[in-house]
C-alpha atoms as a PDB file:
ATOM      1  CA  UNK A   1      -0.409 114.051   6.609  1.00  0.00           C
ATOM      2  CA  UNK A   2      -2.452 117.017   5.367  1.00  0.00           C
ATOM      3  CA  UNK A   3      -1.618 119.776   3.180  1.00  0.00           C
ATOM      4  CA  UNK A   4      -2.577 123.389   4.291  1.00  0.00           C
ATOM      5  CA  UNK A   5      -3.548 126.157   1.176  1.00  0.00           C
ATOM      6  CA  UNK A   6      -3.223 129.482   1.509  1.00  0.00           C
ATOM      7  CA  UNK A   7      -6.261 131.886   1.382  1.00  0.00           C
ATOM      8  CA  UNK A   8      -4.365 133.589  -1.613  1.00  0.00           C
ATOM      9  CA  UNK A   9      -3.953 130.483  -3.572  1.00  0.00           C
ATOM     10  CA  UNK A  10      -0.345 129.139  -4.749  1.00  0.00           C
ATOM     11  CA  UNK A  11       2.648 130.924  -4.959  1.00  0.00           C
ATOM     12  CA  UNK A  12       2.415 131.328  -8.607  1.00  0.00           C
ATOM     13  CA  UNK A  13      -1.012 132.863  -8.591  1.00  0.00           C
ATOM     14  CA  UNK A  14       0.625 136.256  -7.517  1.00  0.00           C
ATOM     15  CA  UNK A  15       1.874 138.883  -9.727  1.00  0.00           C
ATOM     16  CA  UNK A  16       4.039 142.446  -9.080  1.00  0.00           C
ATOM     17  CA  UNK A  17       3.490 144.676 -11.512  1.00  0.00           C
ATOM     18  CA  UNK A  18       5.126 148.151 -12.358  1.00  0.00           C
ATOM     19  CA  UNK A  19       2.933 150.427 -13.525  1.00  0.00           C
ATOM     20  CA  UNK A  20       2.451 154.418 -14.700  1.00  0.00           C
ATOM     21  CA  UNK A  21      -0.697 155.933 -13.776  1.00  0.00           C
ATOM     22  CA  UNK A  22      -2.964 157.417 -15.548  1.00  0.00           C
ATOM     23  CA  UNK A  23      -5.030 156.286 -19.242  1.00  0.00           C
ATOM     24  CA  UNK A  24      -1.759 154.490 -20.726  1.00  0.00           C
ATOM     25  CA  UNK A  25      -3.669 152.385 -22.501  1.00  0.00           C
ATOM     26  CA  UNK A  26      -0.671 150.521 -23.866  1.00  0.00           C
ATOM     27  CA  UNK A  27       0.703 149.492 -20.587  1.00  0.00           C
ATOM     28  CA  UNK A  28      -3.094 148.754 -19.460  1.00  0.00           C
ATOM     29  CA  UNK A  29      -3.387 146.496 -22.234  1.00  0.00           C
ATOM     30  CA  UNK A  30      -0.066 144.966 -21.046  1.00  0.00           C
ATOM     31  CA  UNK A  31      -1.664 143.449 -17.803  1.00  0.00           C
ATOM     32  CA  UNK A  32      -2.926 140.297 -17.628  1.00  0.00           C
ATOM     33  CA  UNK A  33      -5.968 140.929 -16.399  1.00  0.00           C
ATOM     34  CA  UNK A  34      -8.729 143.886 -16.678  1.00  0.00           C
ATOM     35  CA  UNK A  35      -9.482 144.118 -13.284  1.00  0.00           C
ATOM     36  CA  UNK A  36      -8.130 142.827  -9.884  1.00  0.00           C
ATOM     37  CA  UNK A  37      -9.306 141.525  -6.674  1.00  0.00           C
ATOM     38  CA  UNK A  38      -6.499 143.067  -5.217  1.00  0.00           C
ATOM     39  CA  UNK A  39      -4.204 145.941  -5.322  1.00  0.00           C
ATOM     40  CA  UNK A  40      -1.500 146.505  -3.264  1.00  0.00           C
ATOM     41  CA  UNK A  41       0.366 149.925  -3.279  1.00  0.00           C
ATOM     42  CA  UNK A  42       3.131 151.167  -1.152  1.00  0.00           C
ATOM     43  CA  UNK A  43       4.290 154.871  -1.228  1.00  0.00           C
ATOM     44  CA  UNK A  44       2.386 156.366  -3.972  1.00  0.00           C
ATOM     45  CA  UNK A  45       1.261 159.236  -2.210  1.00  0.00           C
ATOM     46  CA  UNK A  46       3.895 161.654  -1.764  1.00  0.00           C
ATOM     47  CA  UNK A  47       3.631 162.767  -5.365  1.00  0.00           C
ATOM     48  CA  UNK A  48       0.399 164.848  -4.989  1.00  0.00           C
ATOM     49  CA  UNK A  49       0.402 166.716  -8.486  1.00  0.00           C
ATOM     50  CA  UNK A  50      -0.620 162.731  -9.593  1.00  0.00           C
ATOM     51  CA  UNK A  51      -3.371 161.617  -7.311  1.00  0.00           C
ATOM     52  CA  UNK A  52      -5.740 162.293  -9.750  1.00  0.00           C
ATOM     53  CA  UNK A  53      -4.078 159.599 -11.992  1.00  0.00           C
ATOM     54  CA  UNK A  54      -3.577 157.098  -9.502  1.00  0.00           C
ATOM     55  CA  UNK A  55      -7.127 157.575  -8.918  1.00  0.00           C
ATOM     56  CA  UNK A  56      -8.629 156.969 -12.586  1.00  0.00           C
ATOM     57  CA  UNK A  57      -5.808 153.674 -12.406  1.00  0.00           C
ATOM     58  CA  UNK A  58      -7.287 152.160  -9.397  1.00  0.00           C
ATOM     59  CA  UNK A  59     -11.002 153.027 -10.623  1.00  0.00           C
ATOM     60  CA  UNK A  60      -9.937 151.245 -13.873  1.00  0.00           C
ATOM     61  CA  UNK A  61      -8.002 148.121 -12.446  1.00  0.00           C
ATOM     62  CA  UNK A  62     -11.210 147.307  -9.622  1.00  0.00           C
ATOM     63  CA  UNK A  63     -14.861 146.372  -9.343  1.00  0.00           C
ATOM     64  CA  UNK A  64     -16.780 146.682  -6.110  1.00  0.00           C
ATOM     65  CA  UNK A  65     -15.393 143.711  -4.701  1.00  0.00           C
ATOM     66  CA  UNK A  66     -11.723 144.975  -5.431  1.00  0.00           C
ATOM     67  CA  UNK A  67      -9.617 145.407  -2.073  1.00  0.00           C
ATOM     68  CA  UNK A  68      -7.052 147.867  -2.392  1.00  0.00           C
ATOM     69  CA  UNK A  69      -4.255 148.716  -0.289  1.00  0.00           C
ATOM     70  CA  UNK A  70      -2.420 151.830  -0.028  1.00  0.00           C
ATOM     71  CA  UNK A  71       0.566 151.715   2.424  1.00  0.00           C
ATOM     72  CA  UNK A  72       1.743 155.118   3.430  1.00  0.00           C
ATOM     73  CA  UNK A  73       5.293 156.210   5.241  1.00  0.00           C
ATOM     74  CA  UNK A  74       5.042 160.164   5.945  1.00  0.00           C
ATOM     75  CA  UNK A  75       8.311 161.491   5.151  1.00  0.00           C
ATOM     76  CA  UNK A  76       7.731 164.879   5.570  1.00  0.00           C
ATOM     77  CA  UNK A  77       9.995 166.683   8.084  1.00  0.00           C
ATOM     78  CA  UNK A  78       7.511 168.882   9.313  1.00  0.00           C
ATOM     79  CA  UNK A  79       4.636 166.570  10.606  1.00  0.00           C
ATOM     80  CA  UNK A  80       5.363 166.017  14.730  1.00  0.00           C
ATOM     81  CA  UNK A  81       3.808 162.783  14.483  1.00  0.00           C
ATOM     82  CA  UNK A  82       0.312 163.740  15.956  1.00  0.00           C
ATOM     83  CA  UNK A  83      -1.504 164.916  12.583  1.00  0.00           C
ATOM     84  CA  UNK A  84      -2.436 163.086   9.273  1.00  0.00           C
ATOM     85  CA  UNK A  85       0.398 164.101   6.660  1.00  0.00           C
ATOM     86  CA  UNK A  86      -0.868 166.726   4.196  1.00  0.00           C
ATOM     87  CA  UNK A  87      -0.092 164.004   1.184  1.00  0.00           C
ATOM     88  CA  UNK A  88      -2.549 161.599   3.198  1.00  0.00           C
ATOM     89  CA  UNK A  89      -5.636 164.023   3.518  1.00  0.00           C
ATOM     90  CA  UNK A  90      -5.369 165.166  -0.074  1.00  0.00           C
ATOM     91  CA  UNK A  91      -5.416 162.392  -1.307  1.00  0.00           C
ATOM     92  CA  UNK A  92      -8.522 161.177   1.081  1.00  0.00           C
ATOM     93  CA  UNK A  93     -10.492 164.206   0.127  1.00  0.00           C
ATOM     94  CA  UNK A  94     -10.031 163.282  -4.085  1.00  0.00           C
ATOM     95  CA  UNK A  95     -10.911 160.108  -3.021  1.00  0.00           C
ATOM     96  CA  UNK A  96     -14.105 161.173  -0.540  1.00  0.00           C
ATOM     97  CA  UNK A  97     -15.325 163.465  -3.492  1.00  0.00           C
ATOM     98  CA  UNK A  98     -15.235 160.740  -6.182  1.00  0.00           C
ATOM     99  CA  UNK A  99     -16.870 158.528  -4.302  1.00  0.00           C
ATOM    100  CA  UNK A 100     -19.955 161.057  -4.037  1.00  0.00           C
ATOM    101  CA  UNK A 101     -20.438 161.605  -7.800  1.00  0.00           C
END
């Protein structure tokens, strides 16, 4: 019989966090870790007014080898289906201008 791993390791090598965005440095020093090889987000965009926070958060939490991924439901009423929700491309420009600096 053989025993089959996961590529994510064991079950108890994965943690959900809560967290605020932004420089809370008390609930960064609350993580177990400094950085991350992963981050997982699911609908954090529709708040626009704090992109730039979850921004300086995921620059924080990641190095260069960091995968992060943002899921994204658009739940505006006004979007037909055929264009990029406004929430989306906002939040792609911030992120296309920070990575040019």
């Amino acid at each position: 019989s053989s025993s089959s791993s996961s590529s994510f390791g064991n079950q108890e090598d994965v943690q959900v966090r809560e967290m605020l965005w932004g420089n809370d440095t008390t609930m960064l020093r609350a993580l177990p870790h400094t950085t991350y090889d992963m981050i997982l987000a699911a609908d954090v965009l529709l708040f626009q007014s704090a992109h730039e926070q979850l921004l300086s958060t995921l620059r924080h939490l990641s190095t260069p080898s960091t995968v992060i991924f943002i899921e994204h439901t658009d739940r505006s009423s006004d979007n037909d289906g055929t264009a990029y929700p406004q929430d989306l491309i906002n939040f792609l420009t911030l992120l296309q201008a920070d990575t040019t600096r």
